[in-house]
Protein backbone atom coordinates (compact mmCIF):
# COMPACT_ATOMS: atom_id res chain seq x y z
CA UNK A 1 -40.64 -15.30 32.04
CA UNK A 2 -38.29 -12.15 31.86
CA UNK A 3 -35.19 -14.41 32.04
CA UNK A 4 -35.98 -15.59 28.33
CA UNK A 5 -37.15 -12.52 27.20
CA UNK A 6 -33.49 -11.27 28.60
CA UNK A 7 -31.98 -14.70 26.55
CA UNK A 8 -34.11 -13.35 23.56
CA UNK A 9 -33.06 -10.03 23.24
CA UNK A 10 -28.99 -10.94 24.59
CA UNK A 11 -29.20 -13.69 21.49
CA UNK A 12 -30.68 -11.42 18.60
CA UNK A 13 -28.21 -8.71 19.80
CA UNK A 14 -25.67 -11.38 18.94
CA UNK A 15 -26.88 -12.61 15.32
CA UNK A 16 -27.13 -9.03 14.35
CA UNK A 17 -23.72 -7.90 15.82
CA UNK A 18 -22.32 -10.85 14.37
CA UNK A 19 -24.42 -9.70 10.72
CA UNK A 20 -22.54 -6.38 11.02
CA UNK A 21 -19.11 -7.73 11.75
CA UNK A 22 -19.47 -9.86 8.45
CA UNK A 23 -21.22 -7.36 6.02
CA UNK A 24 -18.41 -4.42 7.51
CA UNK A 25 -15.27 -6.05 7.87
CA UNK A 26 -14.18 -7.04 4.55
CA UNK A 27 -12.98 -3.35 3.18
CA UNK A 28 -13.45 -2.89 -0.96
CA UNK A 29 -9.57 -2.56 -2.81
CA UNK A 30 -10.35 1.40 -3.13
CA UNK A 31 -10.79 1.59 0.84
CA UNK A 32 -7.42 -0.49 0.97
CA UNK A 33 -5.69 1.22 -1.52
CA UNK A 34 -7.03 4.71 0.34
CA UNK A 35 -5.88 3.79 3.80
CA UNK A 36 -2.16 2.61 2.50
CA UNK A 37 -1.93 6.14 0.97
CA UNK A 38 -2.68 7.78 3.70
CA UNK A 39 -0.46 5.69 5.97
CA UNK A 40 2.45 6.70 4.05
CA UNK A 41 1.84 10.28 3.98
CA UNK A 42 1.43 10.11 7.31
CA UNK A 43 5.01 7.92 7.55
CA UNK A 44 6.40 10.04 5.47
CA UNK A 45 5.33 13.41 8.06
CA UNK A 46 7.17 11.34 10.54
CA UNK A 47 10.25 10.93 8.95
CA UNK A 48 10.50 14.57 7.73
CA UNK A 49 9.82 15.50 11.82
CA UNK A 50 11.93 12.94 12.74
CA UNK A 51 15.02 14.46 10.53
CA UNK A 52 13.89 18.02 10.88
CA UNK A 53 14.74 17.63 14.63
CA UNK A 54 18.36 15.57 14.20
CA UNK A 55 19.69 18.13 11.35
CA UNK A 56 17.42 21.56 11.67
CA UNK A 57 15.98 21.26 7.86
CA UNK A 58 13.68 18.65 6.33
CA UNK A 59 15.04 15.97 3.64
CA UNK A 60 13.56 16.39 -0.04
CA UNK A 61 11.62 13.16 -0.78
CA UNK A 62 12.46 13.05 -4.69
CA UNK A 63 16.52 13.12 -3.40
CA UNK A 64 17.07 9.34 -2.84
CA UNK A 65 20.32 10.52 -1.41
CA UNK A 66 19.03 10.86 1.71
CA UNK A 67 17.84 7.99 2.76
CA UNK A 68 14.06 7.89 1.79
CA UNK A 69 12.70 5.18 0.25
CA UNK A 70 10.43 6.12 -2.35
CA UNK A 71 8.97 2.90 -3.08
CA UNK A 72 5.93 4.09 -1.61
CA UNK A 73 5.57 6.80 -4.53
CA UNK A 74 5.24 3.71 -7.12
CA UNK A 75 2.11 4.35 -9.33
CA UNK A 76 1.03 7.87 -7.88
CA UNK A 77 1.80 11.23 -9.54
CA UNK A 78 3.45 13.11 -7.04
CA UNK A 79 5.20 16.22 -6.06
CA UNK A 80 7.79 17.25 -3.34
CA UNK A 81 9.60 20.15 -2.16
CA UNK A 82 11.71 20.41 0.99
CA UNK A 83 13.87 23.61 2.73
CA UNK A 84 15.23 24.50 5.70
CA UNK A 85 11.91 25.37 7.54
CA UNK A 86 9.16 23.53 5.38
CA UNK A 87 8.47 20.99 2.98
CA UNK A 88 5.26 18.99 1.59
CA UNK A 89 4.66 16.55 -0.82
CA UNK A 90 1.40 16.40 -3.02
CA UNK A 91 -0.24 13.16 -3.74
CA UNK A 92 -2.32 12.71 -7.14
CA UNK A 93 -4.28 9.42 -7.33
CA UNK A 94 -7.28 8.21 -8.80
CA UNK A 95 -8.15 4.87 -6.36
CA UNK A 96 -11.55 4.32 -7.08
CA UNK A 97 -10.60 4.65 -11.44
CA UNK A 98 -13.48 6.64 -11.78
CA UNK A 99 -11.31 8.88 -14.04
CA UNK A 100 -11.64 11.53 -11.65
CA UNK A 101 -8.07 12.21 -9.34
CA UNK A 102 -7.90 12.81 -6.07
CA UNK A 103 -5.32 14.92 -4.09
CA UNK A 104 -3.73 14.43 -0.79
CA UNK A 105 -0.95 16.76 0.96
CA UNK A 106 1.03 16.37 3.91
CA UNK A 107 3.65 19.35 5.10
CA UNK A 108 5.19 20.28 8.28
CA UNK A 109 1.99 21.25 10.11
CA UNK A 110 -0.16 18.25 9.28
CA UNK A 111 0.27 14.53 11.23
CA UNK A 112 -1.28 13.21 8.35
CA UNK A 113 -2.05 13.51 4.74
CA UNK A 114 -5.06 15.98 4.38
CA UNK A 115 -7.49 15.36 1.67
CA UNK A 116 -7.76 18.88 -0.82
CA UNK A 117 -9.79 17.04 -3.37
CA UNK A 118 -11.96 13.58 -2.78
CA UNK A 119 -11.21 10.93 -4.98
């Protein structure tokens, strides 16, 4: 008798695990378009270490010059500044087009783009 009760409860764990995985896995375009944004501030942190550490000052983003490819800027509003000891870049983007912009930063302290205003 417990053995199916066991089979019972193992195989409705299952359906509603496997529920879950279907309803949660697909992400909506503003969680994509979210993630990617914050993937590349958080690329772009480790580049700015990465040069910071080979030439003792950090590379200004907006400077093509220097090697940074600022395809990942295309259709944000943006800001950059870089110097010998600092630098961040300010992210302006409205993902969800609720008319209302959010704001992400990365600078030399962060790993990762922090939010200062929710989209």
């Amino acid at each position: 008798m417990s053995l199916y009760r066991h089979l019972g409860t193992l195989l409705l764990l299952l359906v509603l695990i496997g529920m879950g995985i279907a309803k949660y896995s697909q992400l909506s375009p503003q969680t994509q378009r979210r993630l990617e944004l914050e993937t590349s501030l958080e690329q772009v942190c480790n580049l700015e270490q990465l040069y910071f550490q080979r030439h003792g000052r950090y590379f200004d983003p907006a400077d093509s010059s220097q090697g940074m490819p600022a395809h990942w800027l295309q259709g944000y509003r943006w800001e950059a500044r870089a110097g010998r000891h600092s630098f961040w870049v300010l992210v302006r983007a409205d993902l969800n087009e609720d008319g209302i912009e959010g704001i992400w930063r990365v600078d030399e302290h962060s790993r990762q783009g922090v939010v200062l205003v929710e989209d």
